[in-house]
Protein backbone atom coordinates (compact mmCIF):
# COMPACT_ATOMS: atom_id res chain seq x y z
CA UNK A 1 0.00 0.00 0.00
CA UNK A 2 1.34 3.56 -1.20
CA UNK A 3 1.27 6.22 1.81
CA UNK A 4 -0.19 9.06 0.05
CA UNK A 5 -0.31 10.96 3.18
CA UNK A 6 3.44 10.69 3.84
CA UNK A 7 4.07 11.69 -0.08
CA UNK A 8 2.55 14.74 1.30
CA UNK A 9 -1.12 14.41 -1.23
CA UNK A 10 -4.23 15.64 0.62
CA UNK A 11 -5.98 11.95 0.53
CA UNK A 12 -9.63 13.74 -0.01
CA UNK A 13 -8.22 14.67 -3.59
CA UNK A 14 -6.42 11.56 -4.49
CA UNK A 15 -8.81 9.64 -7.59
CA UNK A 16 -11.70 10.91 -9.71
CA UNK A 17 -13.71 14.17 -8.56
CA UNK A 18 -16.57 15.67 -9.09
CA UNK A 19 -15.01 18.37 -11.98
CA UNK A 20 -17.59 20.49 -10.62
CA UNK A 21 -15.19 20.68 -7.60
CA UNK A 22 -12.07 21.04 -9.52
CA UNK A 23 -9.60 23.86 -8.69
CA UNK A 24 -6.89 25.01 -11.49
CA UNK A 25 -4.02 25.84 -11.73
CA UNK A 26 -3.46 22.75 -9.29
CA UNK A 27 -1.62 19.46 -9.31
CA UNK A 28 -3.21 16.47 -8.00
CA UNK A 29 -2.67 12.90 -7.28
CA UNK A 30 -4.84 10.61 -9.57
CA UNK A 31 -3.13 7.50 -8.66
CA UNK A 32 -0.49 5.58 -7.33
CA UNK A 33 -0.47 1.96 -8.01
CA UNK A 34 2.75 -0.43 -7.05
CA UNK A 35 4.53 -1.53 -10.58
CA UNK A 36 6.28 -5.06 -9.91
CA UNK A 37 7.60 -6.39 -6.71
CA UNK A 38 9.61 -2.70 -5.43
CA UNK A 39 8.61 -0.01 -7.87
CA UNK A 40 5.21 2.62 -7.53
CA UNK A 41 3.70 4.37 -10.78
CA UNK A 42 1.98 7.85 -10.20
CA UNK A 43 -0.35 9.67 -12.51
CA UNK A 44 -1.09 13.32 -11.60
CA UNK A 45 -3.54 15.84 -13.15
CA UNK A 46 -2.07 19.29 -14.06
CA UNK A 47 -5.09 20.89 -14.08
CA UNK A 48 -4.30 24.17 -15.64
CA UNK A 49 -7.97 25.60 -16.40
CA UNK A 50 -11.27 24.77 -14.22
CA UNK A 51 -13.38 22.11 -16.25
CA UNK A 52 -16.35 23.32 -17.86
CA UNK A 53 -15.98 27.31 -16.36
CA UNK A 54 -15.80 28.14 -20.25
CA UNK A 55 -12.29 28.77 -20.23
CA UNK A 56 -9.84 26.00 -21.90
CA UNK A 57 -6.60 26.39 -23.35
CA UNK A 58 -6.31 26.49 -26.99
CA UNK A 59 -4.88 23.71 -29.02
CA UNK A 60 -1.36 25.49 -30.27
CA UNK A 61 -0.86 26.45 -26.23
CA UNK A 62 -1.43 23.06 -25.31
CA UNK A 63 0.48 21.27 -27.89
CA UNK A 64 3.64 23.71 -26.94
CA UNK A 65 3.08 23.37 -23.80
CA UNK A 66 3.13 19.86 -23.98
CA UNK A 67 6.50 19.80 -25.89
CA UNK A 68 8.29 21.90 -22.70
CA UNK A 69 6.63 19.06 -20.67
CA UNK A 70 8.23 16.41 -22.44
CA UNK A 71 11.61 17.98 -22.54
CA UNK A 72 11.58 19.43 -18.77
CA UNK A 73 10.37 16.60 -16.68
CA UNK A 74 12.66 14.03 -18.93
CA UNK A 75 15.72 16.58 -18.18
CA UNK A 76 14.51 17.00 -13.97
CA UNK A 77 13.39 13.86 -13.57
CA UNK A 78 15.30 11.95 -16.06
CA UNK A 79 14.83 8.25 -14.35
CA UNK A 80 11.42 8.47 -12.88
CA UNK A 81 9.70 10.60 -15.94
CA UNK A 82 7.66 8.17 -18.15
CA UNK A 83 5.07 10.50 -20.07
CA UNK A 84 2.59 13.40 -20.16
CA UNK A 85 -0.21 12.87 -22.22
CA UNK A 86 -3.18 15.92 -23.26
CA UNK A 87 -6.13 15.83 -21.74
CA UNK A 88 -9.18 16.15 -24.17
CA UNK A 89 -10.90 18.42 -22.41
CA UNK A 90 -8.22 21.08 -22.81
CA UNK A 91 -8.01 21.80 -19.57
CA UNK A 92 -4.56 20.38 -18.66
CA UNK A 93 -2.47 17.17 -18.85
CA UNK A 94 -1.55 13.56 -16.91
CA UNK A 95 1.85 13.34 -15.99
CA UNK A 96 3.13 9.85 -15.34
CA UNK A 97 6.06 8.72 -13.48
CA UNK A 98 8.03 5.90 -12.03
CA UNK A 99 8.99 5.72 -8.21
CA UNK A 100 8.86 9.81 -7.87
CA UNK A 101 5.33 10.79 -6.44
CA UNK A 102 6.51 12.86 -3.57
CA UNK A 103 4.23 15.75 -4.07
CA UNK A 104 6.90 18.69 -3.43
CA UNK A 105 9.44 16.77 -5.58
CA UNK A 106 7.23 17.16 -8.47
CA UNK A 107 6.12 20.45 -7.71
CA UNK A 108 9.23 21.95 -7.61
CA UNK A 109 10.23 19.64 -11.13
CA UNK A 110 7.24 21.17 -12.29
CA UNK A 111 8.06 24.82 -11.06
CA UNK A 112 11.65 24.59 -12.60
CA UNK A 113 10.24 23.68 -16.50
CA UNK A 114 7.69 26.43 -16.35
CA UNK A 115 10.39 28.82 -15.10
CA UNK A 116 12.25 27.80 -17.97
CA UNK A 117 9.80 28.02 -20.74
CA UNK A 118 9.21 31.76 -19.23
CA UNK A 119 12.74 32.21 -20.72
CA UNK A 120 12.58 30.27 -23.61
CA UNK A 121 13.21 31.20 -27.03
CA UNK A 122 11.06 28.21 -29.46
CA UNK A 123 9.68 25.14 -28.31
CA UNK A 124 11.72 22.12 -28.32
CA UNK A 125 10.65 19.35 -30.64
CA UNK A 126 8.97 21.49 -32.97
CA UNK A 127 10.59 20.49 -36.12
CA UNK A 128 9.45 18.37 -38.74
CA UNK A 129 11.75 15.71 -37.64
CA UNK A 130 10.06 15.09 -34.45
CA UNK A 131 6.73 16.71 -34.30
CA UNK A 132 3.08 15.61 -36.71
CA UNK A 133 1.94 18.95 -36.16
CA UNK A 134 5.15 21.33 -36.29
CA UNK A 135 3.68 24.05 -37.25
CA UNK A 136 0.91 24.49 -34.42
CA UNK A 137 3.52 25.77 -32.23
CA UNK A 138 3.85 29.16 -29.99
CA UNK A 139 6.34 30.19 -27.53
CA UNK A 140 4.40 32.90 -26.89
CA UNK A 141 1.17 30.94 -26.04
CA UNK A 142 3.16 28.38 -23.61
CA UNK A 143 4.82 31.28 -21.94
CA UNK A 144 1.43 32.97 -21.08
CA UNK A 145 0.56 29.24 -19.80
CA UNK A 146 3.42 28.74 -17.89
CA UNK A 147 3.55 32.42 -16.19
CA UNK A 148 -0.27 31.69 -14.91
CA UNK A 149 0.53 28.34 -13.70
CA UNK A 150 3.66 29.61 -11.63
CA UNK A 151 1.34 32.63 -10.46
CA UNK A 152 -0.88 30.11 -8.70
CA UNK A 153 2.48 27.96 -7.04
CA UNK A 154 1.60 28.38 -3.17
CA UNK A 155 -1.60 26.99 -4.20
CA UNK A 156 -0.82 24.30 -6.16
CA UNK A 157 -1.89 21.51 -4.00
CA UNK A 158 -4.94 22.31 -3.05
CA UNK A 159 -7.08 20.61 -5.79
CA UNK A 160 -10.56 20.97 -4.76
């Protein structure tokens, strides 16, 4: 059994809630599960925009965003990072990783991409080469993102 508690996750936020209830820009435990006989897996909503409040982030910001993801948390957490994927709703992303789920560990991971894309000058992967999309890309956009998710850091935990 994972000690969600001791990874410092508010337990009454840990799963599926009501969206209704939802808080953004947060970061929440969705779930921790053990992965073979000594390892954990984590999945954690970056919830960058309140579901259905009528205010979701657009697809270039999100698919830029999503590139500074992938390159941050691979370069901060370069053995535990396993994936990020978009959610549909445009409202923010699932961020996967292996035996890291301490909650201020990812925060501050977290804390040092954004503070990088605030000072970056193109997104990375956004190249023919390694993106289906490359031309739906903004620096711009993702820097507005990132600024108003780092605006909201002492409150990052606190989900719903």
């Amino acid at each position: 059994m994972i000690d969600v508690v001791a990874l410092g996750w508010d337990p009454a936020t840990v799963g599926e809630l009501d969206h209704r209830t939802l808080k953004a820009p947060t970061l929440k435990l969705r779930s921790a599960r053990q992965a073979g006989r000594d390892g954990a897996l984590f999945c954690v909503d970056l919830r960058v925009r309140r579901p259905n409040a009528g205010a979701f982030l657009c697809d270039t910001a999100l698919h830029s965003l999503e590139h500074f993801l992938l390159e941050g948390l691979q370069r901060e957490l370069p053995g535990n990072f396993v994936g990020v994927g978009l959610m549909g709703c445009q409202t923010g992303f699932y961020l996967t990783f292996l035996d890291e789920g301490r909650a201020q560990r990812l925060c501050a991971a977290l804390e040092a991409v954004l503070t990088g894309v605030a000072a970056a000058t193109a997104v990375p992967y956004a190249d023919i080469a390694q993106c289906g999309h490359y031309r739906n890309h903004s620096v711009e956009q993702a820097q507005a993102v990132a600024r108003e998710i780092l605006a909201a850091r002492a409150h990052w935990l606190e989900a719903a």
